[in-house]
N, C-alpha and C. Protein backbone atom coordinates (compact mmCIF):
# COMPACT_ATOMS: atom_id res chain seq x y z
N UNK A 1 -2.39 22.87 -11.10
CA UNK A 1 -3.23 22.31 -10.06
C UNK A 1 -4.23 23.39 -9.65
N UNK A 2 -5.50 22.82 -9.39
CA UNK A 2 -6.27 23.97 -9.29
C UNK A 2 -6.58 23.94 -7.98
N UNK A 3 -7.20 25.15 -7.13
CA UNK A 3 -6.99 25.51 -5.81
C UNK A 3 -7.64 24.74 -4.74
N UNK A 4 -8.80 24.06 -5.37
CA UNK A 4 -9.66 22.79 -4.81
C UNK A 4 -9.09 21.67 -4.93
N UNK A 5 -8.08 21.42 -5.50
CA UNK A 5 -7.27 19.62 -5.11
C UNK A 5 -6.08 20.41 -4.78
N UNK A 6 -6.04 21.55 -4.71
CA UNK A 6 -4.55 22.04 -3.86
C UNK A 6 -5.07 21.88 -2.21
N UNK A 7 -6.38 22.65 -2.33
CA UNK A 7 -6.81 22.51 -0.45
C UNK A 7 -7.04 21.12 -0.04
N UNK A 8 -7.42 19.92 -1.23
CA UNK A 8 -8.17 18.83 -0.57
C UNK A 8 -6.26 18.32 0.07
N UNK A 9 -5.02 18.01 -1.23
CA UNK A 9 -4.17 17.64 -0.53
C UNK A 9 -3.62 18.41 0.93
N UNK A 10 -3.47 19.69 1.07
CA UNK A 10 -3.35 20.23 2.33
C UNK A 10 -4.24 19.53 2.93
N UNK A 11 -4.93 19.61 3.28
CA UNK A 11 -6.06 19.24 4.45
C UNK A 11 -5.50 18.10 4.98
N UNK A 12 -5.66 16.79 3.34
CA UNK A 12 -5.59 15.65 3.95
C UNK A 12 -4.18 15.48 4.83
N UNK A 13 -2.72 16.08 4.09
CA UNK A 13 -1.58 16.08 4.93
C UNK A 13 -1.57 16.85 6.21
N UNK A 14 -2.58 17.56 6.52
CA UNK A 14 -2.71 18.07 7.75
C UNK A 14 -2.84 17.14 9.10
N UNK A 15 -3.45 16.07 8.18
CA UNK A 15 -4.15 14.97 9.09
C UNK A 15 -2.95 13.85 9.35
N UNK A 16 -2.09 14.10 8.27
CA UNK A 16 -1.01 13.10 8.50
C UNK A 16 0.01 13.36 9.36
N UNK A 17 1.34 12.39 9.90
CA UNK A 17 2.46 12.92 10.56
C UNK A 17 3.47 13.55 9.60
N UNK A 18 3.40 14.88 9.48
CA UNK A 18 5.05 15.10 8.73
C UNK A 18 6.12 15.31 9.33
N UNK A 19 7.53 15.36 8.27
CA UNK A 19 9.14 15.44 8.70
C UNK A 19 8.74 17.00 9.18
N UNK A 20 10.12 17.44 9.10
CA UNK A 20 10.18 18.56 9.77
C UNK A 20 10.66 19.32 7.99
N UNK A 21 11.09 18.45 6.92
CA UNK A 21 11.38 18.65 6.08
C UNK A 21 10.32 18.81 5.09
N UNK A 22 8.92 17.70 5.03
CA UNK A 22 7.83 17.88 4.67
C UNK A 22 7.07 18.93 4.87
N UNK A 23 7.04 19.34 6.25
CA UNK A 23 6.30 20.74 6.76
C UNK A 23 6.83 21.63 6.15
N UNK A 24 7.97 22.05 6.28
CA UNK A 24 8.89 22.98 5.50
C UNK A 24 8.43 23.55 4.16
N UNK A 25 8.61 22.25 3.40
CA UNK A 25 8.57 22.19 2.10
C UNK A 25 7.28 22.48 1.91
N UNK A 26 5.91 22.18 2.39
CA UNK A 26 4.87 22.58 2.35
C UNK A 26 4.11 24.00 2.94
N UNK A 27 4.69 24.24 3.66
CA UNK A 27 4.17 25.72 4.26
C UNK A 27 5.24 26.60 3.12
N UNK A 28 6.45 26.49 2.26
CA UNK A 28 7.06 27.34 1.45
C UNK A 28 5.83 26.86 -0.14
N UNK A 29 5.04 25.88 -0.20
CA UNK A 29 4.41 25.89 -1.60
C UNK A 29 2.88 26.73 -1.30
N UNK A 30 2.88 27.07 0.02
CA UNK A 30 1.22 27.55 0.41
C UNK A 30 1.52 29.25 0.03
N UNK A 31 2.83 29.58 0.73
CA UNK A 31 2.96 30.41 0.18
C UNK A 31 3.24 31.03 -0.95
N UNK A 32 3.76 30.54 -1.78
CA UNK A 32 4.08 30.48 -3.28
C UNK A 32 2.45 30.72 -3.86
N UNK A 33 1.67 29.44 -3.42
CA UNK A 33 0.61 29.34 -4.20
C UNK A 33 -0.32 30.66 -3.73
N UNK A 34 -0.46 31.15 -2.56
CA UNK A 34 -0.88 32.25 -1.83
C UNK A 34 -0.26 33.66 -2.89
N UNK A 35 0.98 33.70 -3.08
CA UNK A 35 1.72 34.48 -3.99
C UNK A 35 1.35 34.79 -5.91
N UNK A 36 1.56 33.57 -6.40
CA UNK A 36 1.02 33.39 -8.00
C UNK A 36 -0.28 32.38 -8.26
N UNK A 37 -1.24 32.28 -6.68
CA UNK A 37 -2.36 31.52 -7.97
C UNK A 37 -2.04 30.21 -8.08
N UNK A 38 -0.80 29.83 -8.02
CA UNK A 38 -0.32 28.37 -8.79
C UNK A 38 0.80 27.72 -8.40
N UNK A 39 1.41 26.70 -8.41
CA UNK A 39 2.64 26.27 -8.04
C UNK A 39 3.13 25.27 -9.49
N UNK A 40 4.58 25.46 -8.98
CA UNK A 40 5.14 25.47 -10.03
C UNK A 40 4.92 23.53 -10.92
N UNK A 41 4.92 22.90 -11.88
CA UNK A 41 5.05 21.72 -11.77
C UNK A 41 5.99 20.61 -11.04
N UNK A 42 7.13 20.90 -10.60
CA UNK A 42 8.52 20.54 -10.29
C UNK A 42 7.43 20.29 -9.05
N UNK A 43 6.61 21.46 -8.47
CA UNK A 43 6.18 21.74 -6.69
C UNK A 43 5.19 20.30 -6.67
N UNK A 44 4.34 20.66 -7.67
CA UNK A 44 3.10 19.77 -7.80
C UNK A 44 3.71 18.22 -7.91
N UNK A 45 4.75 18.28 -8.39
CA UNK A 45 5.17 16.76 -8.60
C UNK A 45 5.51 16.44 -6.89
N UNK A 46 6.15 17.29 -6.36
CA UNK A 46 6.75 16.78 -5.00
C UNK A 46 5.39 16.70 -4.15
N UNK A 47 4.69 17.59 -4.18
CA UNK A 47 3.53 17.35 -3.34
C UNK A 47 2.16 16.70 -3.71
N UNK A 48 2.57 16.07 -4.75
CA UNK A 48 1.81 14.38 -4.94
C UNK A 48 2.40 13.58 -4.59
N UNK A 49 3.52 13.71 -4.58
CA UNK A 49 4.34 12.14 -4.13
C UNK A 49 4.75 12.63 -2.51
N UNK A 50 4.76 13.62 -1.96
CA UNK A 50 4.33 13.22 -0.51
C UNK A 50 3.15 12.65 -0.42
N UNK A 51 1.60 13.33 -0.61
CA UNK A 51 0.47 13.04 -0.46
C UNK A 51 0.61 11.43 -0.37
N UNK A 52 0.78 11.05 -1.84
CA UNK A 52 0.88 9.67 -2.31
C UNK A 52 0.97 8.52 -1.15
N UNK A 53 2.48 9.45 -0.75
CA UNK A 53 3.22 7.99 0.43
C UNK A 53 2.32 8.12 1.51
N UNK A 54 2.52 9.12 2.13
CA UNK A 54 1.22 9.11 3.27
C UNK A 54 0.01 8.91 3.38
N UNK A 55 -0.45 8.83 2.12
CA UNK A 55 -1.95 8.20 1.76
C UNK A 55 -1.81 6.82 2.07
N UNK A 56 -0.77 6.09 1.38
CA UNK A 56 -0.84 4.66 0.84
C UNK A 56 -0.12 4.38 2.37
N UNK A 57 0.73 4.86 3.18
CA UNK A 57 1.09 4.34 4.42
C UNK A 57 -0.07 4.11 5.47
N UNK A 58 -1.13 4.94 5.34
CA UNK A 58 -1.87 5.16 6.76
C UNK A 58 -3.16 4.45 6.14
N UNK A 59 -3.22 3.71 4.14
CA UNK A 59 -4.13 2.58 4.61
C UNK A 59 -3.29 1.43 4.58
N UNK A 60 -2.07 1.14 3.95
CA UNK A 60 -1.12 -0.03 4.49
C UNK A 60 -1.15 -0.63 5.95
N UNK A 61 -1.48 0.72 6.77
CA UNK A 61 -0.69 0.60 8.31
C UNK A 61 -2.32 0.59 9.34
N UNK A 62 -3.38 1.22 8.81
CA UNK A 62 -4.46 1.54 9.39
C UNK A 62 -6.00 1.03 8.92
N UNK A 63 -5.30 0.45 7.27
CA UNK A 63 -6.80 0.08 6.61
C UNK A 63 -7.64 1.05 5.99
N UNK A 64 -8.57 0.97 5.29
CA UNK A 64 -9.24 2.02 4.49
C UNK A 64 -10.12 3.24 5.25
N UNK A 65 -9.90 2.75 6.61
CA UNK A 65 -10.75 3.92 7.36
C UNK A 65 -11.84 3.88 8.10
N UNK A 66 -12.35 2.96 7.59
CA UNK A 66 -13.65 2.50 8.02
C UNK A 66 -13.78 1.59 9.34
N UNK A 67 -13.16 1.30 9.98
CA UNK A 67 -12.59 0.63 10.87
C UNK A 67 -12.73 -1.15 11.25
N UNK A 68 -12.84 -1.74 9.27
CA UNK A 68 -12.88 -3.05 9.12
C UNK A 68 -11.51 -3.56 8.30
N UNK A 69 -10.62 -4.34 8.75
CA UNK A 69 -9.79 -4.64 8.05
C UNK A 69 -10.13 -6.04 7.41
N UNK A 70 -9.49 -6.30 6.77
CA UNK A 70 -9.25 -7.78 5.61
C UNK A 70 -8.63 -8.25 6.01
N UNK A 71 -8.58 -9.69 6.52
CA UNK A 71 -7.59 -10.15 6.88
C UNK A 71 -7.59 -11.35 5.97
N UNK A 72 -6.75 -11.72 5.21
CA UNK A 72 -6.61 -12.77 4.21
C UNK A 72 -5.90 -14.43 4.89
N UNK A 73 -6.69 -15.37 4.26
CA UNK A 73 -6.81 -16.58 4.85
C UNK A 73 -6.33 -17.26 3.53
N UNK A 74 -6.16 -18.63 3.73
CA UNK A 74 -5.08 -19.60 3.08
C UNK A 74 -6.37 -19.96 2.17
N UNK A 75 -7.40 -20.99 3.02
CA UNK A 75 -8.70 -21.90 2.45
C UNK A 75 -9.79 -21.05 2.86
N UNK A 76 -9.74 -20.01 2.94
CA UNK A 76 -10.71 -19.33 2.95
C UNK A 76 -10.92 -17.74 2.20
N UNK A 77 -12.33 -17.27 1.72
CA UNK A 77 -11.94 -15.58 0.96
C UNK A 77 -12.06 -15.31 2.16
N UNK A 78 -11.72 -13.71 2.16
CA UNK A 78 -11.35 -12.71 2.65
C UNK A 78 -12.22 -12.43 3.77
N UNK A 79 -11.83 -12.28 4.99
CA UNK A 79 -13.08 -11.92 6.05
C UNK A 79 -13.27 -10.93 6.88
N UNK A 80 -13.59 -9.78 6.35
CA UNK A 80 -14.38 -9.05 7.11
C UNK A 80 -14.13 -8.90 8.75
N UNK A 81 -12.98 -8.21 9.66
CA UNK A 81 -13.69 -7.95 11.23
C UNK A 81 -13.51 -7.10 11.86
């Protein structure tokens, strides 16, 4: 993983709520990566699949961001409010 999609996922989990186990686990890969340059693959796998869930929860739960959701209708497409 290179050090520019290592900072973009920090950042973005910065913005998210973490465990106390997530934080953990992430302030021990900053340092690692702070240490060799790199983290290990085993690391990179776990801290995509945090990213992942907390990505896909907060637009599940919040919408894409933009502050228009979709709300899907039976006889009607999709509307915009």
């Amino acid at each position: 993983m290179d050090q520019k999609r290592f900072r973009g996922i920090l950042f973005r989990l910065g913005q998210c709520e973490l465990t106390a186990r997530e934080k953990q686990f992430i302030e021990a890969v900053e340092k690692y990566f702070r240490e060799n340059r790199n983290v290990t693959e085993q690391q990179e796998s776990i801290l995509n699949g945090i990213y992942r869930e907390k990505i896909w929860a907060r637009k599940a739960f919040w919408g894409d961001g933009n502050g228009a959701k979709k709300i899907p209708h039976k006889n009607r497409p999709d509307i915009t409010v």
